[in-house]
Protein backbone atom coordinates (compact mmCIF):
# COMPACT_ATOMS: atom_id res chain seq x y z
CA UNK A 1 0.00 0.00 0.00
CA UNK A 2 1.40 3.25 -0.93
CA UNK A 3 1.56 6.47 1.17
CA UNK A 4 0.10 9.64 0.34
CA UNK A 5 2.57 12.58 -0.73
CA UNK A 6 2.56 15.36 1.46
CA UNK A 7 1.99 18.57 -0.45
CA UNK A 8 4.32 20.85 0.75
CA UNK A 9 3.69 25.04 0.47
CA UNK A 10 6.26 26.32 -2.29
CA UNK A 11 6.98 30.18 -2.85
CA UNK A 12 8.25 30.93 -6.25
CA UNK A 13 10.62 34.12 -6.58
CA UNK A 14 11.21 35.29 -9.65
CA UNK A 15 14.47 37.67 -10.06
CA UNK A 16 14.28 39.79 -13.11
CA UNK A 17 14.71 43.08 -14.16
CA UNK A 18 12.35 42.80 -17.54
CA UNK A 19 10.16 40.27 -16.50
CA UNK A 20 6.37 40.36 -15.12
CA UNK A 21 3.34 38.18 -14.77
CA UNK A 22 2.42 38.44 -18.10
CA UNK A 23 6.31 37.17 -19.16
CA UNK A 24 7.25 35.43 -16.62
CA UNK A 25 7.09 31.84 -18.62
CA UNK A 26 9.88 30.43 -16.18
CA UNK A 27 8.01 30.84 -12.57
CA UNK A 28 5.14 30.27 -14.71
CA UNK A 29 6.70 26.83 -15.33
CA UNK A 30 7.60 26.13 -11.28
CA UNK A 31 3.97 26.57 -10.35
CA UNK A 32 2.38 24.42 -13.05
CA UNK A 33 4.58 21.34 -12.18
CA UNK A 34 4.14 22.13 -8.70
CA UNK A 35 0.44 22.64 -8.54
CA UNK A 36 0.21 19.31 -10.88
CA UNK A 37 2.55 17.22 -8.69
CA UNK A 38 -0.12 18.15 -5.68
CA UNK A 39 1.87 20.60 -3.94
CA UNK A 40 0.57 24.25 -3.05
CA UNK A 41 1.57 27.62 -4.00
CA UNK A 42 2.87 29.54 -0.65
CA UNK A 43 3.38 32.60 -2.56
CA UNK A 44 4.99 33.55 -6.09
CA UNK A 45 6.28 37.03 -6.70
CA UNK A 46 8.88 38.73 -8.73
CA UNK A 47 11.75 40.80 -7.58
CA UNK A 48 14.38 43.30 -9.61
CA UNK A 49 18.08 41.67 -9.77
CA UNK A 50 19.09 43.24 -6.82
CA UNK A 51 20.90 41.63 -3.82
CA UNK A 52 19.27 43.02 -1.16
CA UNK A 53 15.47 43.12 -2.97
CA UNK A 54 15.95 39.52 -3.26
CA UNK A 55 17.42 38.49 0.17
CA UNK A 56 14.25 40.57 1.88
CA UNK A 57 12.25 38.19 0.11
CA UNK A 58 14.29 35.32 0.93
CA UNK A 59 14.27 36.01 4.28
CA UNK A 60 10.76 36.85 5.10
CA UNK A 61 9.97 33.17 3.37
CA UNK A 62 12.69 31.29 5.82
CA UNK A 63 10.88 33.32 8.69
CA UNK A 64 7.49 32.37 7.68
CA UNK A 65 6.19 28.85 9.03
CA UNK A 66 3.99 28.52 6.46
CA UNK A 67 6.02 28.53 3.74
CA UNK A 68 8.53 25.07 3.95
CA UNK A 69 10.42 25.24 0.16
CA UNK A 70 11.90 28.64 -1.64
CA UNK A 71 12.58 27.98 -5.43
CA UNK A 72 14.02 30.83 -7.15
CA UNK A 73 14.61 31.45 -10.98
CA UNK A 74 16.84 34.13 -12.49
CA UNK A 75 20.17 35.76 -11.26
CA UNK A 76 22.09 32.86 -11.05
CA UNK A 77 24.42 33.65 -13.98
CA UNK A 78 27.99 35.54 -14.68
CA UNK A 79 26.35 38.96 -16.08
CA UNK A 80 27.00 41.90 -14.03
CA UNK A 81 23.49 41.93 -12.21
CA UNK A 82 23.41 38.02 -11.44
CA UNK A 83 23.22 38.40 -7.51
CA UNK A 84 20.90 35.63 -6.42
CA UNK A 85 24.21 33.19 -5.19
CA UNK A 86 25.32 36.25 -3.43
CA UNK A 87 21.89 37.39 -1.74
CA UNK A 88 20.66 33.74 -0.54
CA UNK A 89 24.09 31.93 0.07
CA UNK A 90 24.20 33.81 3.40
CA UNK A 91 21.15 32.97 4.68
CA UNK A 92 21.75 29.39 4.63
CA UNK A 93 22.42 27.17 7.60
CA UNK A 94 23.52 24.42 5.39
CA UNK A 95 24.45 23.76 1.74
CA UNK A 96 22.98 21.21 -0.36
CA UNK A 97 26.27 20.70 -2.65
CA UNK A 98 25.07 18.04 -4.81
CA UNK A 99 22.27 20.04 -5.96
CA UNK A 100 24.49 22.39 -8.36
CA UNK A 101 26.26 19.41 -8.90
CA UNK A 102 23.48 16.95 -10.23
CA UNK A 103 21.90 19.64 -11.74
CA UNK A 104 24.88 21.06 -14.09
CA UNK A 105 25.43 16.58 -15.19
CA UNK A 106 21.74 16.85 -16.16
CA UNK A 107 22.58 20.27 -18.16
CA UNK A 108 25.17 19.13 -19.64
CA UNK A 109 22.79 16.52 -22.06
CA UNK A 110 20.88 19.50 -23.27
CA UNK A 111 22.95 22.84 -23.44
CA UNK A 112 26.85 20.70 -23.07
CA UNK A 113 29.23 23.18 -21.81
CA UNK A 114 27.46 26.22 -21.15
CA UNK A 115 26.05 24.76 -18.03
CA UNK A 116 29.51 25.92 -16.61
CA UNK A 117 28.23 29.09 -16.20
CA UNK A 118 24.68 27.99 -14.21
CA UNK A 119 25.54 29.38 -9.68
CA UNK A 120 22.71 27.21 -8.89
CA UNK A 121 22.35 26.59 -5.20
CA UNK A 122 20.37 25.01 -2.67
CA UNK A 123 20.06 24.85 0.69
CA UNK A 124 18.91 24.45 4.23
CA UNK A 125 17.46 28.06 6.79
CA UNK A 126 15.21 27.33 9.28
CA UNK A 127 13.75 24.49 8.51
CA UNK A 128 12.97 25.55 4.74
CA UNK A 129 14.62 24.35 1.77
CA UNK A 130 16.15 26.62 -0.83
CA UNK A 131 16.81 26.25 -4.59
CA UNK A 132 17.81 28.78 -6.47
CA UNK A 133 17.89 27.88 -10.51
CA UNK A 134 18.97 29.28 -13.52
CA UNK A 135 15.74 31.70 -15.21
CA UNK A 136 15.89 30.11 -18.47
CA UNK A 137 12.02 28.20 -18.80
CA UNK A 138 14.37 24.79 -19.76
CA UNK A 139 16.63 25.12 -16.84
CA UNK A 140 13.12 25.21 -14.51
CA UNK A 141 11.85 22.13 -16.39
CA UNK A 142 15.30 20.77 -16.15
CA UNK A 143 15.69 20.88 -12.42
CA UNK A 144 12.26 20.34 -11.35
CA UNK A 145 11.66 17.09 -13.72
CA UNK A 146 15.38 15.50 -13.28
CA UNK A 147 15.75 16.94 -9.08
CA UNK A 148 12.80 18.47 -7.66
CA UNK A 149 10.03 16.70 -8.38
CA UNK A 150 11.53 13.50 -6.07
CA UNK A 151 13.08 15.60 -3.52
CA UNK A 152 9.68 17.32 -2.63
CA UNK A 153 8.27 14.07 -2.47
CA UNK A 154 7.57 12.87 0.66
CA UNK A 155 6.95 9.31 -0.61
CA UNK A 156 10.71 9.10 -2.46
CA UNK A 157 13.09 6.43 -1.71
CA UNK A 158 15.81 6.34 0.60
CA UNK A 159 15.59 9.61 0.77
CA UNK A 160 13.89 13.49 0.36
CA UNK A 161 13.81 16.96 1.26
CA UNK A 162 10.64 16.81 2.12
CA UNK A 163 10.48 15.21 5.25
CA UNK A 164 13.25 17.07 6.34
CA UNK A 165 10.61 20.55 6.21
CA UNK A 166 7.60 18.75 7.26
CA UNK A 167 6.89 20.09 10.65
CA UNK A 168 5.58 16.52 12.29
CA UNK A 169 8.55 14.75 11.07
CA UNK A 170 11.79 17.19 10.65
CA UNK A 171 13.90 14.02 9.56
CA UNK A 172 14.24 11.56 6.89
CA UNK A 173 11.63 8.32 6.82
C-alpha cells in the first residue's frame, strides 16, 4: 500500500529586471509542475536583480512557518546583475552541494558546456529548503523534472527533502 505525498507550500521568486506576470514563462513553469505534482503555491512574486530586494524576500519566506520550500529562478548567472548566489548563500544554515552538482550533469545533455556558467544553489534556513535555478524556462523544467520533483516528495526512496521541512517529522523516513 502506498503512502500519500505530502503537499508541501512552495513560494516561487522570480528575479528579473524585464520580467512580469504576463512574461514570466519560467516561474510560470515552477507553479504548473508544482500545482500538478499536488503541492501548493505559498506565494509567487517577482523581484528586480538586486541583492538586497531579493534576500528581503528570501528572508521573510525562511521566517514564515507557512512557507517550507523557496525555489528561485533568475540571477544565477555571470552577467553583471546576477546576484541571487550572493543574496541567498548567506542565509543558509547548510548547503545542499550536490544540488548544483546533479543539476549542471543533467545540463550538460541539453545545453553541453554552457552549463559551466549555471551558480545554482540550494540549501537548508530554518527548517525551509532553498533552490535557487537558472531563469531560463528549460533550466526550470530541467531541475524540477530530473531533481525536484523527487526531492519534494515525501513518498521518495531512501531519501527526500521533504520530510526534512515537514513540521511533524523534521527528519528523513
Amino acid at each position: 500500500m502506498t503512502e500519500p505525498m505530502i503537499p508541501l507550500s512552495i513560494a516561487v521568486l522570480t528575479v528579473s529586471d524585464t520580467r512580469t506576470e504576463e512574461t514570466d514563462r519560467s516561474g510560470q513553469a515552477l507553479v504548473e509542475r508544482l500545482e500538478r505534482t499536488g503541492h501548493l503555491l505559498g506565494d509567487k512574486r517577482i523581484v528586480r536583480d538586486d541583492i538586497y530586494q531579493i534576500r528581503a524576500v528570501v528572508a521573510a519566506w525562511i521566517a514564515d512557518p507557512d512557507i517550507q520550500v523557496v525555489l528561485t529562478t533568475g540571477g544565477t548567472g555571470f552577467t553583471g546583475r546576477d546576484s541571487t548566489p550572493e543574496a541567498v548563500s548567506v542565509l543558509m544554515d547548510k548547503r545542499i552541494e550536490g544540488f548544483g552538482e546533479l543539476f549542471r550533469h543533467l545540463s550538460w545533455q541539453e545545453i553541453g558546456s554552457s552549463t559551466v556558467q549555471s551558480r545554482c544553489l540550494a540549501g537548508l534556513a530554518n527548517g525551509t529548503v532553498i533552490f535557487c535555478l537558472p531563469g531560463s524556462t528549460g533550466a526550470c523544467r530541467t531541475a524540477w523534472d530530473g531533481i525536484l520533483a523527487e526531492q519534494l516528495d515525501s513518498r521518495h526512496k531512501p531519501c527526500n527533502f521533504a520530510n526534512l521541512v515537514i513540521p511533524e517529522r523534521g527528519q528523513h523516513e
